[in-house]
C-alpha atoms as a PDB file:
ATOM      1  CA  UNK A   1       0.000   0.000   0.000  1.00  0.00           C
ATOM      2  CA  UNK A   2       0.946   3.437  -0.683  1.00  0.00           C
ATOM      3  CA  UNK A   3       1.961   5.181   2.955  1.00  0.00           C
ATOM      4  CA  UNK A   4       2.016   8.558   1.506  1.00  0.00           C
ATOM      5  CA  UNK A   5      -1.089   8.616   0.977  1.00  0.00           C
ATOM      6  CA  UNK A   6      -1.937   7.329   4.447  1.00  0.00           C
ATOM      7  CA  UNK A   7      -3.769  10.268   5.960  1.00  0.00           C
ATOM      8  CA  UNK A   8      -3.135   8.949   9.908  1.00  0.00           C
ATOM      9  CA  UNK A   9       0.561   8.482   9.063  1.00  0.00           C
ATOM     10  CA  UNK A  10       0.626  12.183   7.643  1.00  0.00           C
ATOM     11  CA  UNK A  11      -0.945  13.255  10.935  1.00  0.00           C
ATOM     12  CA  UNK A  12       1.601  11.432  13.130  1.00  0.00           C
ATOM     13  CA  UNK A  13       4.153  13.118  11.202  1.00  0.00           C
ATOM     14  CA  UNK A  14       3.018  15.980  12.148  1.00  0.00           C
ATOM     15  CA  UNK A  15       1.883  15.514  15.839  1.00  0.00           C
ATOM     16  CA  UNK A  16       4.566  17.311  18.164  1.00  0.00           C
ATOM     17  CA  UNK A  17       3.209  14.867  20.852  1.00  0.00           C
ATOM     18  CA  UNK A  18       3.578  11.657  18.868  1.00  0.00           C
ATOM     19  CA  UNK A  19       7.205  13.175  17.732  1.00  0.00           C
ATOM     20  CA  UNK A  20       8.231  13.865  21.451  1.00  0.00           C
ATOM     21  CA  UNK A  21       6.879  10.370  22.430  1.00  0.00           C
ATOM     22  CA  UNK A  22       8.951   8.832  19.963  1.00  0.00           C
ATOM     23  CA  UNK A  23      11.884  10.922  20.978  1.00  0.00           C
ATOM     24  CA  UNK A  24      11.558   9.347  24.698  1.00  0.00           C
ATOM     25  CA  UNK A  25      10.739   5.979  23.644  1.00  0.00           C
ATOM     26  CA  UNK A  26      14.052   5.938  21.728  1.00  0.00           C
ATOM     27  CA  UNK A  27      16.191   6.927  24.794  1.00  0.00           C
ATOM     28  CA  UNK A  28      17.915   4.408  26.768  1.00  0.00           C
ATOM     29  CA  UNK A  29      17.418   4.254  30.978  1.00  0.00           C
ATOM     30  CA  UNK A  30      19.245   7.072  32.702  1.00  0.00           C
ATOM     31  CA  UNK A  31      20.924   5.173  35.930  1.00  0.00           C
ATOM     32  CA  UNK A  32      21.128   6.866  39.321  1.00  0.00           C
ATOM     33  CA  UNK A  33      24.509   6.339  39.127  1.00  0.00           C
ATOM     34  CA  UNK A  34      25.189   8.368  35.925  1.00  0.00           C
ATOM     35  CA  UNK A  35      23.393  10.939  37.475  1.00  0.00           C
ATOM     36  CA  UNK A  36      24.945  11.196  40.349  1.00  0.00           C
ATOM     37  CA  UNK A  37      28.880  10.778  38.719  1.00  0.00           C
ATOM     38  CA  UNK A  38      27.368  13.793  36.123  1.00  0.00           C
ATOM     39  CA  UNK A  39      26.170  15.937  38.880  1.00  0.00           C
ATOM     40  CA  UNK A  40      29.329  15.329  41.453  1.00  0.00           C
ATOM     41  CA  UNK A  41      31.418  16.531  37.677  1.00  0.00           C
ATOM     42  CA  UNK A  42      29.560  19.684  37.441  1.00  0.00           C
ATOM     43  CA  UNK A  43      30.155  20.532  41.164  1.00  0.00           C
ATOM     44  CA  UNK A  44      33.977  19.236  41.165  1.00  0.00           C
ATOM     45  CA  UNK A  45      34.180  21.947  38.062  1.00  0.00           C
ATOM     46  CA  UNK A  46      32.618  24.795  39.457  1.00  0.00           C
ATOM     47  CA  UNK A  47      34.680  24.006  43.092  1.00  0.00           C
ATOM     48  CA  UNK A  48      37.780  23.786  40.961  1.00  0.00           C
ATOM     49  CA  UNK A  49      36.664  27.442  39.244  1.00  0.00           C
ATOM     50  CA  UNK A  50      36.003  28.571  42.663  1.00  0.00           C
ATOM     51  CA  UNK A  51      39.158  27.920  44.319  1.00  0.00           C
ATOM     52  CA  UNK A  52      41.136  29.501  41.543  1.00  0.00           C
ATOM     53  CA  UNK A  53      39.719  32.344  42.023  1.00  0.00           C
ATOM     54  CA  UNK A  54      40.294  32.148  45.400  1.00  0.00           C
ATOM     55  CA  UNK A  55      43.969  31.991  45.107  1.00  0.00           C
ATOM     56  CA  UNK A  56      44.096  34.505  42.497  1.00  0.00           C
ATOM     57  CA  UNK A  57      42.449  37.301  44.368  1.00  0.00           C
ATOM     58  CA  UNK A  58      43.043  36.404  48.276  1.00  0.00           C
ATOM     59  CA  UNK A  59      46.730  38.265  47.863  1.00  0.00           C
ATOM     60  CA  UNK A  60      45.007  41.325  46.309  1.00  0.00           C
ATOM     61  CA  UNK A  61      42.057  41.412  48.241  1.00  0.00           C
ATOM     62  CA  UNK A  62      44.009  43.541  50.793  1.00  0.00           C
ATOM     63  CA  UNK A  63      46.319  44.974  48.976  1.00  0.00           C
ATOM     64  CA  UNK A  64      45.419  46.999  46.172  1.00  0.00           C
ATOM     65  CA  UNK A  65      41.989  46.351  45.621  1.00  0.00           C
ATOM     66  CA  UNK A  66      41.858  48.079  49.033  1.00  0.00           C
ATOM     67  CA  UNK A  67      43.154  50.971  48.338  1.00  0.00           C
ATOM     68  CA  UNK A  68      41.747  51.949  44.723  1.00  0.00           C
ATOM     69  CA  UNK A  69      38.392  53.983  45.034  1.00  0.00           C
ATOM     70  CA  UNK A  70      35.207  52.263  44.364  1.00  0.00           C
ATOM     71  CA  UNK A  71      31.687  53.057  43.607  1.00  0.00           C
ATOM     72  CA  UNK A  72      29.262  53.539  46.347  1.00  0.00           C
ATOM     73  CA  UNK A  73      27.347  50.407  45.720  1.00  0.00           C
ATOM     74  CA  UNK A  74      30.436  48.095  46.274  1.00  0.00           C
ATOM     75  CA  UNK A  75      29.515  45.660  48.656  1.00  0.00           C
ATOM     76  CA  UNK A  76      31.429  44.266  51.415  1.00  0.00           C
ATOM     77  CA  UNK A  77      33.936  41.934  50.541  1.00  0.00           C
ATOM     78  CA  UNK A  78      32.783  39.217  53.145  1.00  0.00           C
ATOM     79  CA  UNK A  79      29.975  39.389  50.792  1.00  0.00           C
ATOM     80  CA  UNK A  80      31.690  37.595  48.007  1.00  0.00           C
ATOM     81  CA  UNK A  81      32.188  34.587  49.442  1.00  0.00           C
ATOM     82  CA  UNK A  82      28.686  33.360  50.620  1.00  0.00           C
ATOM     83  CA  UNK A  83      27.184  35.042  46.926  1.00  0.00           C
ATOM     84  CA  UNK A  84      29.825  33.041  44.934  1.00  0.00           C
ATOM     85  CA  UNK A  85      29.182  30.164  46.937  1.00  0.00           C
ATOM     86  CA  UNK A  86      25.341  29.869  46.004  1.00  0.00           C
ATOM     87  CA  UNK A  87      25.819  30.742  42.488  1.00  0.00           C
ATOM     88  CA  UNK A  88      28.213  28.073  41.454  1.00  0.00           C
ATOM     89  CA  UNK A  89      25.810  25.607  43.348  1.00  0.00           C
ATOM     90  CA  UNK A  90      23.093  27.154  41.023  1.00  0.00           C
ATOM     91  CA  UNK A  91      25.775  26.988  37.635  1.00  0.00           C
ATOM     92  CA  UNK A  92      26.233  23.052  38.753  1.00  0.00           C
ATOM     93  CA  UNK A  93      22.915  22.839  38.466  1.00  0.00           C
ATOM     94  CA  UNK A  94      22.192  24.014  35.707  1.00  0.00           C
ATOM     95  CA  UNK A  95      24.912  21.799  33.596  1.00  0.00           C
ATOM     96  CA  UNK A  96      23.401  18.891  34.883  1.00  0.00           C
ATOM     97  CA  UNK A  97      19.642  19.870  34.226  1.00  0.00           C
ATOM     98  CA  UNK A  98      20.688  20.449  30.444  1.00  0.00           C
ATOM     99  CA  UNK A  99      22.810  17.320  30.166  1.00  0.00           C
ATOM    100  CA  UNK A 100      19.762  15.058  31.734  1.00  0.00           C
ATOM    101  CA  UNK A 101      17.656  16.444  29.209  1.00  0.00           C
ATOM    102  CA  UNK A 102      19.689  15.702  26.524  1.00  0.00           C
ATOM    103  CA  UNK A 103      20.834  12.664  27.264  1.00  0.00           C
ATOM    104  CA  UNK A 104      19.600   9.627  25.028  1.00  0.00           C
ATOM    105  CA  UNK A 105      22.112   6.853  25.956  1.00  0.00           C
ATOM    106  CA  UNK A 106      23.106   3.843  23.609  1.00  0.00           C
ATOM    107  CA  UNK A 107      26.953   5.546  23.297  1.00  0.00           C
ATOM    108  CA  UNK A 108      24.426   8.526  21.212  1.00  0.00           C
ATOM    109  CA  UNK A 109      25.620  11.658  21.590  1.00  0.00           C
ATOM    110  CA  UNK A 110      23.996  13.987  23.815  1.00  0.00           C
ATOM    111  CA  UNK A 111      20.802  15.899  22.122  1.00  0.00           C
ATOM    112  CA  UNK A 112      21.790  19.075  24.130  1.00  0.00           C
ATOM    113  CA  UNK A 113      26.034  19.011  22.863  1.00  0.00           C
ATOM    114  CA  UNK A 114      25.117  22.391  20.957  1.00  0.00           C
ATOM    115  CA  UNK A 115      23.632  23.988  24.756  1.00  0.00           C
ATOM    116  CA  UNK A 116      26.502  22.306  26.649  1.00  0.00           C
ATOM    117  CA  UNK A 117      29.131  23.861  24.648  1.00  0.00           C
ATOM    118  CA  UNK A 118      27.665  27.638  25.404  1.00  0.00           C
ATOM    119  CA  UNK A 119      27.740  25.983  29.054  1.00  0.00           C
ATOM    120  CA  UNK A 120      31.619  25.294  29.008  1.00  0.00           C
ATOM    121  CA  UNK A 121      32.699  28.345  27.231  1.00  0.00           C
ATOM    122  CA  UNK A 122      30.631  30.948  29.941  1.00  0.00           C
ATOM    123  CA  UNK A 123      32.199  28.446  32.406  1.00  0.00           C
ATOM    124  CA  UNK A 124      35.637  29.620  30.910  1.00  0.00           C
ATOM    125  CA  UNK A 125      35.218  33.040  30.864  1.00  0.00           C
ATOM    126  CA  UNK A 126      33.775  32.514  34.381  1.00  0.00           C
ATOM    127  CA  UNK A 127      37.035  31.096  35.013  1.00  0.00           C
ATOM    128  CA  UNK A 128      39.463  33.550  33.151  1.00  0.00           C
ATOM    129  CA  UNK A 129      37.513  36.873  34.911  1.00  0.00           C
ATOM    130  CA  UNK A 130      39.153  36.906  38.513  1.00  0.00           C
ATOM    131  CA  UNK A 131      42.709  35.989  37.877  1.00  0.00           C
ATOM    132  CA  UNK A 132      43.309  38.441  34.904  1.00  0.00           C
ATOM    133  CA  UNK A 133      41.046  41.457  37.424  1.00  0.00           C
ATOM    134  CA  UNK A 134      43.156  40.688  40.231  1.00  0.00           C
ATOM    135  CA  UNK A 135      46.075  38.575  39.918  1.00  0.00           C
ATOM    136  CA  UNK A 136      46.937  40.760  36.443  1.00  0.00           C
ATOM    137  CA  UNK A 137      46.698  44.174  37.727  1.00  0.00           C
ATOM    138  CA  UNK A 138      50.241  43.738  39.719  1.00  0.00           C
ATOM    139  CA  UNK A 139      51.598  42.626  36.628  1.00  0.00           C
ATOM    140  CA  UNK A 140      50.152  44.645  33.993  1.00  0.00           C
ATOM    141  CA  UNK A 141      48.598  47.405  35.637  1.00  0.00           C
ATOM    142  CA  UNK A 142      45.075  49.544  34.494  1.00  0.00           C
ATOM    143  CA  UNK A 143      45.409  47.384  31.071  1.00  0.00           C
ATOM    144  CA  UNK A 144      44.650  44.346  33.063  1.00  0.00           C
ATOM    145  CA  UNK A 145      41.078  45.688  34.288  1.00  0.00           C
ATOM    146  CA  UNK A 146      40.301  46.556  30.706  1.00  0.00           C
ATOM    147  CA  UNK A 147      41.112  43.182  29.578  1.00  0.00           C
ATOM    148  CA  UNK A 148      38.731  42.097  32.490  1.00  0.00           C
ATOM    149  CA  UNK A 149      36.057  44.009  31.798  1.00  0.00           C
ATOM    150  CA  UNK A 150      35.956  42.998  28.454  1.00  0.00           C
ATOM    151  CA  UNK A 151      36.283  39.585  30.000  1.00  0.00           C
ATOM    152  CA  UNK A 152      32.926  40.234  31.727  1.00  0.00           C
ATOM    153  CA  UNK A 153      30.753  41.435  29.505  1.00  0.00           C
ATOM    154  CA  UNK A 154      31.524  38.525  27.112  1.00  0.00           C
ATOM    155  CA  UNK A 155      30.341  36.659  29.814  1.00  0.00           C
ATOM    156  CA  UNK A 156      26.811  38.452  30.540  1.00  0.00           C
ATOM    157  CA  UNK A 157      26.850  37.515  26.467  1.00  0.00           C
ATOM    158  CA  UNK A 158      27.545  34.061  26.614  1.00  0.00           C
ATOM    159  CA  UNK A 159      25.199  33.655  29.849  1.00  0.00           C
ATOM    160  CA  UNK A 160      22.343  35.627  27.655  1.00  0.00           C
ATOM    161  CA  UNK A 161      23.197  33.083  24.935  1.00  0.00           C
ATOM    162  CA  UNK A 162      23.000  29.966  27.376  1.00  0.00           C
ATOM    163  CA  UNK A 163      19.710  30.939  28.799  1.00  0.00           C
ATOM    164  CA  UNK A 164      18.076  31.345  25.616  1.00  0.00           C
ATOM    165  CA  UNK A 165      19.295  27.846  24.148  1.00  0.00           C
ATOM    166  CA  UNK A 166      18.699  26.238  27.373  1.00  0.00           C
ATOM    167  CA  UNK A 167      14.813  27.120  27.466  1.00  0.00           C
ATOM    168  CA  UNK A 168      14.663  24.171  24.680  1.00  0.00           C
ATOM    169  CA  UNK A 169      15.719  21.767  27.308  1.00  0.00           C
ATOM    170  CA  UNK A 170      15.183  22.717  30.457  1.00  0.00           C
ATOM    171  CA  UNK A 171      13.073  25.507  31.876  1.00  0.00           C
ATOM    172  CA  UNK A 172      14.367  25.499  35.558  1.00  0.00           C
ATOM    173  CA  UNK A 173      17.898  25.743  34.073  1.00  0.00           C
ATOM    174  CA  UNK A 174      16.766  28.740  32.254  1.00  0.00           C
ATOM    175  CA  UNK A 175      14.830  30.197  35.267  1.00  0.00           C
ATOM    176  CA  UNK A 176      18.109  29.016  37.910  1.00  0.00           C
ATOM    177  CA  UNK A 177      20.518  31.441  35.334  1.00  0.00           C
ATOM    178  CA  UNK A 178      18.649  34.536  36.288  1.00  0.00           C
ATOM    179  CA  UNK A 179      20.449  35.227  39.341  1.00  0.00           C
ATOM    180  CA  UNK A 180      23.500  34.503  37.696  1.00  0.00           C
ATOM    181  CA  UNK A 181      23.157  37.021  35.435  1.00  0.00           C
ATOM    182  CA  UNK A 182      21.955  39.847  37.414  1.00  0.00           C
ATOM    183  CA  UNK A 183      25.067  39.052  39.726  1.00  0.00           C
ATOM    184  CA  UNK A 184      27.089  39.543  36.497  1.00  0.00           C
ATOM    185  CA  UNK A 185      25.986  43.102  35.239  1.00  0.00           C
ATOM    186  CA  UNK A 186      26.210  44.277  39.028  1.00  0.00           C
ATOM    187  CA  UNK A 187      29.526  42.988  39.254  1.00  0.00           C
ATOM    188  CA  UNK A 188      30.081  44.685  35.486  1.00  0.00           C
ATOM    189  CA  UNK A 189      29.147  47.607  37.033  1.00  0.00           C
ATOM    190  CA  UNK A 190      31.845  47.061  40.004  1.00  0.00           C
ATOM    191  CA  UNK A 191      34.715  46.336  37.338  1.00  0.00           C
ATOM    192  CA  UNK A 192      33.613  49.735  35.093  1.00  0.00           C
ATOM    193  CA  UNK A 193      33.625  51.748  38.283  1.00  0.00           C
ATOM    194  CA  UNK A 194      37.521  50.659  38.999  1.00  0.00           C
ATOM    195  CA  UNK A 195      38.117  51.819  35.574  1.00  0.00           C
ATOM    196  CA  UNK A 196      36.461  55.259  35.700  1.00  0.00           C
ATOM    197  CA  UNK A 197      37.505  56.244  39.112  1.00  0.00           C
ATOM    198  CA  UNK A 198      41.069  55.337  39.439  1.00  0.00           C
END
């Protein structure tokens, strides 16, 4: 018989619902395990970013980041810490939300690659903003906050560009980036203020 012509084929075809049930009947069992070895990677990565940042900026803290003049609005630098602390929690999450959505198992590669690979490069700039702000002004001077605010911004971009490819997959990833990114223009903010005022 001639299938094209079959009119409850043609409407399968173009049922979303019977395309997203075949999507999830295709994917293979997600273990507990593989969740739980994903997740633990995503927080060993961000603790990793963390602590170099750490060690970048704990000799400059109180040297001369105390001395240059800041805006107002800069907060305490106890602050920091505890912020930081939440928001990589939050960025962990948010790698493994998209990779569990993606995943279809069976040695396939992961549906969400495209969304994962926004997800590693913010994570990079992330990583790159702290030691070339604080660790690079010693060495290079006024050129180095430049560099870093640059740094920053392409960072909001990227973290604009992972929320919006994100929303395919997972919502509460999307919704979770939001206080990532409003951290990230206030801390733009703190950055340009360095630059204008000193």
């Amino acid at each position: 018989p001639d299938h094209r012509s079959d009119p409850v084929r043609a409407i399968r075809r173009k049922d979303p619902v019977h395309s997203i049930a075949s999507h999830h009947s295709s994917v293979a069992p997600l273990s507990v395990g593989r969740q739980i070895a994903v997740g633990g990677l995503c927080l060993i990565t961000v603790a990793a970013i963390a602590v170099g940042g750490s060690l970048a900026s704990a000799s400059n803290t109180e040297g001369w980041y105390a001395e240059v003049t800041k805006v107002p609005w800069n907060p305490p630098n106890w602050l920091f810490g505890p912020a930081w602390t939440v928001l990589y929690i939050l960025i962990a999450l948010v790698g493994f939300l998209i990779w569990r959505a993606g995943y279809v198992g069976g040695g396939r590669p992961n549906e969400a690659a495209r969304t994962l690979r926004i997800y590693v490069l913010q994570l990079v700039l992330n990583a790159a903003w702290t030691p070339i702000f604080f660790a690079g002004f010693p060495v290079f001077g006024q050129p180095a906050w430049w560099v870093a605010m640059g740094v920053i911004l392409a960072l909001v971009a990227s973290v604009i560009w992972l929320m919006a490819s994100a929303f395919k997959w997972s919502r509460v990833a999307t919704l979770v980036l939001i206080p990532y990114l409003l951290w990230l223009l206030f801390a733009s903010t703190l950055n340009a203020g360095i630059i204008v005022l000193n």
